[in-house]
C-alpha atoms as a PDB file:
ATOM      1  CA  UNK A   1       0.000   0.000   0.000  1.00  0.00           C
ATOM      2  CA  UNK A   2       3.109   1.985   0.318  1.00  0.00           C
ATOM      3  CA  UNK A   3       3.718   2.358  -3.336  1.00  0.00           C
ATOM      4  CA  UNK A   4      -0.183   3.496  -3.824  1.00  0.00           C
ATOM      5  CA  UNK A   5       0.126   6.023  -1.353  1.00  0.00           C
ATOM      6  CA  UNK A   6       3.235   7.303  -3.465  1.00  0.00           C
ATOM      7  CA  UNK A   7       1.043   7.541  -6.467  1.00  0.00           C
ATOM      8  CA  UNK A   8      -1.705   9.455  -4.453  1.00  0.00           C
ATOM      9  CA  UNK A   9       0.183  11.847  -2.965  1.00  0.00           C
ATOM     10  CA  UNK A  10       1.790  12.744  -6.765  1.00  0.00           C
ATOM     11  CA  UNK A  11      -1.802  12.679  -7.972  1.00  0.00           C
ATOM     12  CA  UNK A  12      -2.456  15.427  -4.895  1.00  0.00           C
ATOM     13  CA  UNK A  13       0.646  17.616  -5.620  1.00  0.00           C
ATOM     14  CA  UNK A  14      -0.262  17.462  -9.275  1.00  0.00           C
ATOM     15  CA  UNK A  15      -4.337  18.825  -8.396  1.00  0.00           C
ATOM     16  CA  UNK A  16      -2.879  21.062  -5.554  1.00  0.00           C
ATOM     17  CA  UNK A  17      -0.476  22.774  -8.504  1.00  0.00           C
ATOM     18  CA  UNK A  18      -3.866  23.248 -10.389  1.00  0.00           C
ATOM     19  CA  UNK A  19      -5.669  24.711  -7.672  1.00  0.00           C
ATOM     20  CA  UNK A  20      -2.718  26.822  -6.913  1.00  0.00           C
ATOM     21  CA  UNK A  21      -2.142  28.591 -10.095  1.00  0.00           C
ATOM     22  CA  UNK A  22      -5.987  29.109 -11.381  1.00  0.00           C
ATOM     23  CA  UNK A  23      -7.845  32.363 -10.349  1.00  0.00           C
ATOM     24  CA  UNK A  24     -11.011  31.558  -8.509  1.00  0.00           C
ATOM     25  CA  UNK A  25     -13.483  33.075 -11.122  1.00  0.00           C
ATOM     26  CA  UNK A  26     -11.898  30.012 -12.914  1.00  0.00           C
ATOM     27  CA  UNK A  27     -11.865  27.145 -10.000  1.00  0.00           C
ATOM     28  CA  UNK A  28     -15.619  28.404  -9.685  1.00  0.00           C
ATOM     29  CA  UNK A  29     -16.227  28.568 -13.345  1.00  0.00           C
ATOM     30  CA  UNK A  30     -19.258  26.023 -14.716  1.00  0.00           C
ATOM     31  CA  UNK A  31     -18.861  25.414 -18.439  1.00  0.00           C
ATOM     32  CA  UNK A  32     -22.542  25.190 -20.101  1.00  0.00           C
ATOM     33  CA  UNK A  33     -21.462  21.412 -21.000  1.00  0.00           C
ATOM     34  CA  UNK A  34     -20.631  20.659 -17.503  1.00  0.00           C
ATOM     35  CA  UNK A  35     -22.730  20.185 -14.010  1.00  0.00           C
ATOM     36  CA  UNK A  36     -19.718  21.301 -11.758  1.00  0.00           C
ATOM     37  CA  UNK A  37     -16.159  22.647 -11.578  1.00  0.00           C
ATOM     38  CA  UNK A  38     -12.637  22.638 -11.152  1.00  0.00           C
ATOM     39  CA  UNK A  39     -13.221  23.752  -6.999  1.00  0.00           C
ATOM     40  CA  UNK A  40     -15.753  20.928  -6.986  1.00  0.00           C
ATOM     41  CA  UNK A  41     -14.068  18.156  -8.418  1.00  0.00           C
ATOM     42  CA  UNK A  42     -10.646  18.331  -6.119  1.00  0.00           C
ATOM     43  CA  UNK A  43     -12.549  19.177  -3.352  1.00  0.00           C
ATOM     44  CA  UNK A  44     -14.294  15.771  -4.053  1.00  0.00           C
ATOM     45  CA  UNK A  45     -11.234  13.760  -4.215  1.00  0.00           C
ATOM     46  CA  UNK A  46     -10.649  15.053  -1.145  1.00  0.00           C
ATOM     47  CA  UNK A  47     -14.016  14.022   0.777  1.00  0.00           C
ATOM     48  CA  UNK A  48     -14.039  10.843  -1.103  1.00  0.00           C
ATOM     49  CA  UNK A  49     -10.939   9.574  -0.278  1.00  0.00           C
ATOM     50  CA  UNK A  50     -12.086  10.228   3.637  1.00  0.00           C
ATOM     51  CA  UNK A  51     -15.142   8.402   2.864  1.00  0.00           C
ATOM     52  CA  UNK A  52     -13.568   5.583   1.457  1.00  0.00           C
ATOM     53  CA  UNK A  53     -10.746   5.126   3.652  1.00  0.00           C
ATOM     54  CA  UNK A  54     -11.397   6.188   6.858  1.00  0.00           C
ATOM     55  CA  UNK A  55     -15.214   6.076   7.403  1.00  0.00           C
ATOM     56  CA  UNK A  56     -15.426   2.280   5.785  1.00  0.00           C
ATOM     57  CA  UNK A  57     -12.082   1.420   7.475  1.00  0.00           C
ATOM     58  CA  UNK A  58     -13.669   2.303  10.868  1.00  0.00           C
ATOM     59  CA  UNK A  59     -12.024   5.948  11.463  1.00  0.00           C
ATOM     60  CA  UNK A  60     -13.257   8.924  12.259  1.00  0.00           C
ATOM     61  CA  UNK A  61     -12.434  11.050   9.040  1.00  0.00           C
ATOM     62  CA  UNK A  62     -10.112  13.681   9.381  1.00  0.00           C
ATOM     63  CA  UNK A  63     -12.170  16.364   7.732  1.00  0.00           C
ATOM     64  CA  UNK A  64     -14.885  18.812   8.503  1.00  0.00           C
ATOM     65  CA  UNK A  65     -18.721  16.974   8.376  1.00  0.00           C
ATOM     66  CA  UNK A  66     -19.531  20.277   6.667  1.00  0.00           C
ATOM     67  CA  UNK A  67     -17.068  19.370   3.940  1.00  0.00           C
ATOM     68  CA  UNK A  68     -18.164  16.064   3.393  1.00  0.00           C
ATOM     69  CA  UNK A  69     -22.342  17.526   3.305  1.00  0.00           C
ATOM     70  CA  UNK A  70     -20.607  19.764   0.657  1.00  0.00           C
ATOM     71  CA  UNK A  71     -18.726  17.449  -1.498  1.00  0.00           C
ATOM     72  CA  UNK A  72     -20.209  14.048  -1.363  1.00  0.00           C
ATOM     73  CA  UNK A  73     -21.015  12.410  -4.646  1.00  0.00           C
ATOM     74  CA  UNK A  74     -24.344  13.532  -5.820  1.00  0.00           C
ATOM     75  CA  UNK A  75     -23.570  16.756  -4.359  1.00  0.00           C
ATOM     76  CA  UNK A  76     -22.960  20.010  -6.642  1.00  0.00           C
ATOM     77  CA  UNK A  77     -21.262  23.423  -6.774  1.00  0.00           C
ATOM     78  CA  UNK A  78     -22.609  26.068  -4.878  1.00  0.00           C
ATOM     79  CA  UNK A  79     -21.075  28.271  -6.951  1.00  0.00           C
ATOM     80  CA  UNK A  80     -18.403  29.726  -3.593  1.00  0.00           C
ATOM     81  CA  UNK A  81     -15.693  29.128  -2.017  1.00  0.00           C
ATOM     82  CA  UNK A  82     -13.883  31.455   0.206  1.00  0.00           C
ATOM     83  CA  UNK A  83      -9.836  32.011  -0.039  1.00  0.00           C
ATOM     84  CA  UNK A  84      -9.714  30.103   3.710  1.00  0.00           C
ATOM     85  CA  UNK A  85     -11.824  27.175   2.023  1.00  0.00           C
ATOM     86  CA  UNK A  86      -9.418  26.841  -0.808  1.00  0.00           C
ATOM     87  CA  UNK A  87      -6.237  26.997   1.230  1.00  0.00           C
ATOM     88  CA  UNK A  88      -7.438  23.910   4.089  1.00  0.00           C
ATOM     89  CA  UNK A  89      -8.022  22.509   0.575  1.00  0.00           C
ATOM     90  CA  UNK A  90      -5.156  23.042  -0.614  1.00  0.00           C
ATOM     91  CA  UNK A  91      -3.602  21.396   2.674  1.00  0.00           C
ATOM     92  CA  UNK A  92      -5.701  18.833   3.256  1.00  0.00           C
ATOM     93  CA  UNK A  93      -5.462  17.432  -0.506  1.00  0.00           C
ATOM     94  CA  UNK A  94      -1.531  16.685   1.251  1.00  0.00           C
ATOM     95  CA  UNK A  95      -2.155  16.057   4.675  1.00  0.00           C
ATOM     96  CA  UNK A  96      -5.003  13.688   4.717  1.00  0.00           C
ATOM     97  CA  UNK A  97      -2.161  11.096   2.201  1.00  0.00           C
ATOM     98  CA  UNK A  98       0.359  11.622   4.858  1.00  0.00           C
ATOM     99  CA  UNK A  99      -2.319  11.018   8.201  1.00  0.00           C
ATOM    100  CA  UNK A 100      -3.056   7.743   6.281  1.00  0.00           C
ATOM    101  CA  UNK A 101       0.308   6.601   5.777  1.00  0.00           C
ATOM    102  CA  UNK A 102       0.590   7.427   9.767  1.00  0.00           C
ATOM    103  CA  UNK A 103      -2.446   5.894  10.693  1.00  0.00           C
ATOM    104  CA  UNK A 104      -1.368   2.808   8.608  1.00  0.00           C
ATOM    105  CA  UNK A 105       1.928   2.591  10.250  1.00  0.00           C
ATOM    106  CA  UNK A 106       0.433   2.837  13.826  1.00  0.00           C
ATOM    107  CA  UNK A 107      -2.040   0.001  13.069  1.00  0.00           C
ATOM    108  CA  UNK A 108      -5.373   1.891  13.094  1.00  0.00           C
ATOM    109  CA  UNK A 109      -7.135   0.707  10.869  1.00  0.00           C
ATOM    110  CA  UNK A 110      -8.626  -2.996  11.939  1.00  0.00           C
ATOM    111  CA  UNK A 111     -11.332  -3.605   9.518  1.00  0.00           C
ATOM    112  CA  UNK A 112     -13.100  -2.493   6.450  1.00  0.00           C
ATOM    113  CA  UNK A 113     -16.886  -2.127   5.592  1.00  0.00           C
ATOM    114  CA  UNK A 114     -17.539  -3.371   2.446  1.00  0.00           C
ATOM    115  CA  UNK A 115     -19.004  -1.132   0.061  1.00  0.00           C
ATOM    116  CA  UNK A 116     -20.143  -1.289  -3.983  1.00  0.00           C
ATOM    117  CA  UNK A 117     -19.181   2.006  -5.598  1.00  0.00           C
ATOM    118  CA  UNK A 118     -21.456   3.640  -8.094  1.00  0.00           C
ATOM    119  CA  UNK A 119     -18.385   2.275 -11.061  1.00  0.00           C
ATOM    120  CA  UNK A 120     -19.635  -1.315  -9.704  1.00  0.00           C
ATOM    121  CA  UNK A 121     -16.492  -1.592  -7.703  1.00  0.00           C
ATOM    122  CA  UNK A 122     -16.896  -4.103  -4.616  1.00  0.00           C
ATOM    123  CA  UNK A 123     -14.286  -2.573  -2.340  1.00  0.00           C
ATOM    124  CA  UNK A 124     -13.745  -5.616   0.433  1.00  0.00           C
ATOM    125  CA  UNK A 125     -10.664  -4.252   2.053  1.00  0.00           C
ATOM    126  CA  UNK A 126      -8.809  -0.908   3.034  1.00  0.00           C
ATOM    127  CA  UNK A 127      -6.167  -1.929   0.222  1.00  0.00           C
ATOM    128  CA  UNK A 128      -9.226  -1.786  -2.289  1.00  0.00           C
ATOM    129  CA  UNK A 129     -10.306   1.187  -1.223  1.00  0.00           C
ATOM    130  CA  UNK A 130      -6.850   2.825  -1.160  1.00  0.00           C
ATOM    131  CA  UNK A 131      -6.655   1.211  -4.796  1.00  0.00           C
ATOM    132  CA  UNK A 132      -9.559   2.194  -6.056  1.00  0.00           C
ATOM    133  CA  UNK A 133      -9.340   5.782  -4.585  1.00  0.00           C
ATOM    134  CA  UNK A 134      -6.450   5.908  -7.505  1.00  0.00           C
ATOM    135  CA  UNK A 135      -8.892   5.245 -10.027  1.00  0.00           C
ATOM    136  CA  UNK A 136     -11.048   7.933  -8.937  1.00  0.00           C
ATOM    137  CA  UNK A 137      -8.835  10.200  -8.747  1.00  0.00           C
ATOM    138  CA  UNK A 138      -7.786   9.732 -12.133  1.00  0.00           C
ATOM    139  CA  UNK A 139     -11.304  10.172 -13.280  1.00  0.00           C
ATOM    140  CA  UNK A 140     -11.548  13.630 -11.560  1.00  0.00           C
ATOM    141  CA  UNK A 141      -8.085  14.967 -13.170  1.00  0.00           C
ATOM    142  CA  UNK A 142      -9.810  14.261 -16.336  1.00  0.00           C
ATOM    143  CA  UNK A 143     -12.811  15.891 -15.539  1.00  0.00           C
ATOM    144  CA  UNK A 144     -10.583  19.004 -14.539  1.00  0.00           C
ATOM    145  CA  UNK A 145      -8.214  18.731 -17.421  1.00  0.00           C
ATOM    146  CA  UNK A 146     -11.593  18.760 -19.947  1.00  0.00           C
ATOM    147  CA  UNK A 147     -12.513  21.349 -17.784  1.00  0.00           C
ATOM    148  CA  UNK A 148      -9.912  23.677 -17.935  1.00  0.00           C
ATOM    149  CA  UNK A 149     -10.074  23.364 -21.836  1.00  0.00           C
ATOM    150  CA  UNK A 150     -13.072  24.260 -21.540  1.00  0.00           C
ATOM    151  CA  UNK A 151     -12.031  27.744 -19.593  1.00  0.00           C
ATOM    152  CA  UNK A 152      -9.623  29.044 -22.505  1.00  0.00           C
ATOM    153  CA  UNK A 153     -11.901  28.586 -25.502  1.00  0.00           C
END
């Protein structure tokens, strides 16, 4: 799990860079072919990950419930964000890879709930989750990369 915690946190630095260097007119920006953003979509990551790690691994997620209400799946922009909001973005999109590798080393995490994602994924185990978090991720840079194509035409 060591290695896929490697690739997430690249995956992280890589959407942190894009939420970095965009203007928020443009993170908040919702092209007419699209039903959410570039905010939206690496906030998700975010809230998923905590959802599929922590919460079905039998943790307490390390992120605000308000966040979570905010950025579930089937959840959509509100159209805001504040410059705090987007910075504890910013450093959760880091720190919640790192608190998992910690929380792996120390031994926290005992079990897993299984779950069925809405891909049709049966995730059985916290290394399935952490694998198919990867996945997901990957889906959601797409999203933003169409999305920020989008933004310059």
């Amino acid at each position: 799990m060591k290695n896929q915690l490697e690739l997430t946190l690249q995956s992280r630095k890589n959407l942190q860079d894009v939420l970095t260097s965009m203007d928020k007119e443009s993170l908040l920006k919702i092209p007419k072919e699209f039903r959410n953003n570039v905010w939206w979509n690496i906030a998700h990551v975010v809230v998923t990950q905590q959802i599929l790690v922590y919460k079905f691994g039998g943790l307490q997620m390390r992120i605000p419930d308000e966040m979570v209400a905010k950025f579930m799946k089937g959840t959509v922009p509100d159209g805001t964000a504040t410059d705090e909001e987007i910075k504890i973005v910013s450093d959760l999109l880091i720190d919640t890879v790192d608190w998992t590798g910690q929380d792996l080393d120390a031994g926290l995490f005992k079990g897993y709930k299984a779950y069925k994602t809405s891909a049709g994924f049966y995730l059985n185990s916290l290394e399935d989750a952490i694998s198919f978090n990867l996945y997901h991720e990957g889906l959601h840079m797409a999203a933003i990369i169409s999305l920020r194509k989008m933004l310059k035409n």
